[in-house]
N, C-alpha and C. Protein backbone atom coordinates (compact mmCIF):
# COMPACT_ATOMS: atom_id res chain seq x y z
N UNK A 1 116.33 27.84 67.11
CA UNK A 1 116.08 28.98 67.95
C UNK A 1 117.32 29.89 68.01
N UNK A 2 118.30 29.15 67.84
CA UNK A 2 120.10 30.11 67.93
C UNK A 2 119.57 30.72 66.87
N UNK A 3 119.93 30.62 65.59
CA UNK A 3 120.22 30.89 64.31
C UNK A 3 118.99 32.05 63.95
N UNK A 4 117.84 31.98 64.97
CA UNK A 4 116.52 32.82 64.36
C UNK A 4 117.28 34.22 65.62
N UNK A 5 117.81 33.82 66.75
CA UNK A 5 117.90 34.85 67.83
C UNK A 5 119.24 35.62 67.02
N UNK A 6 120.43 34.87 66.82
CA UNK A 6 121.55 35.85 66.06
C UNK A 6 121.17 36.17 64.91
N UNK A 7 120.11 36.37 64.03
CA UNK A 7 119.81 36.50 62.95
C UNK A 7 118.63 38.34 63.27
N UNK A 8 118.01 37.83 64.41
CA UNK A 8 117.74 39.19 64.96
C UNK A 8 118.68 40.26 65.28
N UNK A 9 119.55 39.42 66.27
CA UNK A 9 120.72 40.50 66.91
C UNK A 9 121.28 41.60 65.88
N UNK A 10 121.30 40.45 64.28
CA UNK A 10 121.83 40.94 63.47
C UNK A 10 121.39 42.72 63.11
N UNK A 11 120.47 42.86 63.26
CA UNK A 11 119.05 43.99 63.23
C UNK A 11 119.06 44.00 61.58
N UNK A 12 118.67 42.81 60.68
CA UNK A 12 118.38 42.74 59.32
C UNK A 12 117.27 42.90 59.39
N UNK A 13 116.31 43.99 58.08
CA UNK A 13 115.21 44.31 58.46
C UNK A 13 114.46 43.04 57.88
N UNK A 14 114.84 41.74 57.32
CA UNK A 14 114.17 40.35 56.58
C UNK A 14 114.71 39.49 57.23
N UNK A 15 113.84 38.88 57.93
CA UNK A 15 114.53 37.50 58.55
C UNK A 15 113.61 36.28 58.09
N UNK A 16 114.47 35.66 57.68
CA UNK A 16 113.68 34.11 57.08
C UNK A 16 113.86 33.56 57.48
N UNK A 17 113.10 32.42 58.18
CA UNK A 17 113.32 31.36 59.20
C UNK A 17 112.91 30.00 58.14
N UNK A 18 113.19 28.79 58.03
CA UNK A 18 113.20 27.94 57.19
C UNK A 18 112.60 26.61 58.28
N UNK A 19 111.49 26.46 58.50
CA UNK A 19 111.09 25.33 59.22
C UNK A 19 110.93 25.67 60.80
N UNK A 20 111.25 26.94 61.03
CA UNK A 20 111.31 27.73 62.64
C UNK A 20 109.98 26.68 63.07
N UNK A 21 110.43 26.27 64.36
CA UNK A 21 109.25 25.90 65.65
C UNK A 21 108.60 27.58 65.80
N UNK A 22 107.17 27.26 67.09
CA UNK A 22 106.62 28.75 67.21
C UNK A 22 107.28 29.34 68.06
N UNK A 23 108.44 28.78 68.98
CA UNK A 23 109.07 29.86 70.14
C UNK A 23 109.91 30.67 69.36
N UNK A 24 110.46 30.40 67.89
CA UNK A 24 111.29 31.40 67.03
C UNK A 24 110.46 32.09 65.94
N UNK A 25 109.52 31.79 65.74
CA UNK A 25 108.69 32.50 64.89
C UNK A 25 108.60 33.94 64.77
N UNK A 26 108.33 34.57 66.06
CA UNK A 26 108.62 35.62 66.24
C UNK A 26 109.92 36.27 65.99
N UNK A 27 110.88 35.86 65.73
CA UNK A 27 112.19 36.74 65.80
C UNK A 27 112.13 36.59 64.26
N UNK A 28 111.29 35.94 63.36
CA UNK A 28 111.35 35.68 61.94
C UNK A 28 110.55 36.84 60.85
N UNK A 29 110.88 37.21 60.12
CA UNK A 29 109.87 38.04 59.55
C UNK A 29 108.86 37.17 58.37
N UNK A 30 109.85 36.13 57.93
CA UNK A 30 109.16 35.63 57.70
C UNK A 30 109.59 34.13 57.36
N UNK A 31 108.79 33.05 57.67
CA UNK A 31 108.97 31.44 58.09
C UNK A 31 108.33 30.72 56.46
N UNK A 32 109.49 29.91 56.54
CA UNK A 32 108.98 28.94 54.94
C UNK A 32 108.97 28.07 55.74
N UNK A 33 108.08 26.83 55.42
CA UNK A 33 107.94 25.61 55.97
C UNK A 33 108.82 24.48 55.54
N UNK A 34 109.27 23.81 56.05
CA UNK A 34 110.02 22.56 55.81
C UNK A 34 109.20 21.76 54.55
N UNK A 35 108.04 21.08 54.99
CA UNK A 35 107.67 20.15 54.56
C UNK A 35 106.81 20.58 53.28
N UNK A 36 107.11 21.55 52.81
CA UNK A 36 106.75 21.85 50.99
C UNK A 36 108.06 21.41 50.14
N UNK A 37 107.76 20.91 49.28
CA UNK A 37 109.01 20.55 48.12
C UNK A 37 108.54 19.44 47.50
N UNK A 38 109.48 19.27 46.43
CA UNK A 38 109.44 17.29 46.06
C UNK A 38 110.56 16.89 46.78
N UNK A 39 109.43 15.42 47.73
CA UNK A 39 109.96 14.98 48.58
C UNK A 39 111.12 13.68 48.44
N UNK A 40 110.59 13.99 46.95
CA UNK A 40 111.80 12.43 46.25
C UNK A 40 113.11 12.99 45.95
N UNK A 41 113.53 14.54 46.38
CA UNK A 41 114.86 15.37 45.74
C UNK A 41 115.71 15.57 47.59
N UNK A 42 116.88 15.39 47.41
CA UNK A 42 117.58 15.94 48.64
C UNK A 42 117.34 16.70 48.52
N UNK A 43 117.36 17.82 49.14
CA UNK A 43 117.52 19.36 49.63
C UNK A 43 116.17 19.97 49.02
N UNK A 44 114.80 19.21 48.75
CA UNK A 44 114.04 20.18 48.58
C UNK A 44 113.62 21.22 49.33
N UNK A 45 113.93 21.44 49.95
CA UNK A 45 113.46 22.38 51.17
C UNK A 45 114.11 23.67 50.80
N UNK A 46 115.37 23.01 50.50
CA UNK A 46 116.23 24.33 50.24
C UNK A 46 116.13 25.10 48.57
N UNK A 47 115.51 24.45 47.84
CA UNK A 47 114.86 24.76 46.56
C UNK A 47 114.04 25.13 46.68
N UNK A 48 112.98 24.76 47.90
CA UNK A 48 111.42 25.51 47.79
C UNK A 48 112.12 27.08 48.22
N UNK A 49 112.71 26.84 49.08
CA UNK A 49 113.49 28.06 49.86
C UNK A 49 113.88 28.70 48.78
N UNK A 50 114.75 28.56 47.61
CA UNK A 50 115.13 29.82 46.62
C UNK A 50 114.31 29.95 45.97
N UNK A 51 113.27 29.22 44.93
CA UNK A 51 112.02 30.00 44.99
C UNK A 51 111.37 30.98 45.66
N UNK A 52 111.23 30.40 46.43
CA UNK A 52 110.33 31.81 47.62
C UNK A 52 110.87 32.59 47.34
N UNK A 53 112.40 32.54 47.64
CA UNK A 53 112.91 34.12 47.36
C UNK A 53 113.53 34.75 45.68
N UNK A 54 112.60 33.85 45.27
CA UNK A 54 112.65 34.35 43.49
C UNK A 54 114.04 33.88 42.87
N UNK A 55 114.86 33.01 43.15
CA UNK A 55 115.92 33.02 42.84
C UNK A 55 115.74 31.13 41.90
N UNK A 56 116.73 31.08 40.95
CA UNK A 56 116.27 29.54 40.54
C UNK A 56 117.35 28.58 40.98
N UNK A 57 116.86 27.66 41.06
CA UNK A 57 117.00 26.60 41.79
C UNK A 57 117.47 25.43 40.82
N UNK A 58 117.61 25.97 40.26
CA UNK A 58 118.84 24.84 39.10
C UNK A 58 120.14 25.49 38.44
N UNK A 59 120.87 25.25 38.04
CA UNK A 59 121.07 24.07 38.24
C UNK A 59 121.42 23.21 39.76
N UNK A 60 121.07 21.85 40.08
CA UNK A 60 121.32 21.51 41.21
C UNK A 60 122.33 20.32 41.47
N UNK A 61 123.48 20.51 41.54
CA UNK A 61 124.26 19.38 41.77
C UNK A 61 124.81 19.28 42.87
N UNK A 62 124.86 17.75 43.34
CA UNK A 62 125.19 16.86 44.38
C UNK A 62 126.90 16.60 44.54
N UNK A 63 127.12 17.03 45.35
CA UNK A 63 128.70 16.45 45.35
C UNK A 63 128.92 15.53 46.75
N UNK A 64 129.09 14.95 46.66
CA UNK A 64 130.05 13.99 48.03
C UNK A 64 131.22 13.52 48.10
N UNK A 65 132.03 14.01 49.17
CA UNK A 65 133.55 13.62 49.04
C UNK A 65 133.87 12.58 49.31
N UNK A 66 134.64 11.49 48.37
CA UNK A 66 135.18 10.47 49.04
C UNK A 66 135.85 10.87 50.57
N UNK A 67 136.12 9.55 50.96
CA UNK A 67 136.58 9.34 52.39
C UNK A 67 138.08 10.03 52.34
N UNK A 68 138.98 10.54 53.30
CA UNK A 68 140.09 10.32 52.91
C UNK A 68 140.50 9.13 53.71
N UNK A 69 142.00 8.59 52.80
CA UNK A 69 142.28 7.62 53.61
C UNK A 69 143.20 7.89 55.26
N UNK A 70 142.72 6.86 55.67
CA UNK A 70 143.60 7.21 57.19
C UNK A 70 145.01 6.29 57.16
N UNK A 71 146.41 6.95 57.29
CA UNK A 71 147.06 6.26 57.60
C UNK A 71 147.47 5.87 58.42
N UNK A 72 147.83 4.49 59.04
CA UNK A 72 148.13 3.84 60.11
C UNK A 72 149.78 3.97 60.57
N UNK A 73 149.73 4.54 61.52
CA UNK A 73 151.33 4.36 61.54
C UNK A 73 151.80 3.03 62.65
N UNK A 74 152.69 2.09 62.37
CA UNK A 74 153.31 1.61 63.49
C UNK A 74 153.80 1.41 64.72
């Protein structure tokens, strides 16, 4: 609901809401649903999402940062 209300404030004449509940719907111009994608990929949602907006969605790579280490001091 933040992210759909400062996204209005913004006065952008396209607002895309990505999974919006219906109390933000309205501030959206227009709402992609969460639960379209392949559900066996992280971030499909966010791939169905650049589709929609015509854009491609590969290449898609995963990064995760190792931990850093913590040092202990004495």
């Amino acid at each position: 609901m933040i992210s759909s209300f400062i996204s209005w404030l913004s006065g952008a004449k396209i607002r895309i809401a990505l999974g919006a509940n219906q109390s933000s719907n309205w501030l959206a111009t227009k709402t992609i649903s969460r639960n379209i994608g392949e559900e066996t990929q992280l971030g499909s949602e966010y791939r169905y999402l650049l589709a929609q907006l015509g854009m491609p969605d590969s290449p898609w790579q995963m990064f995760v940062a190792p931990p850093r280490r913590i040092e202990r001091r004495a």
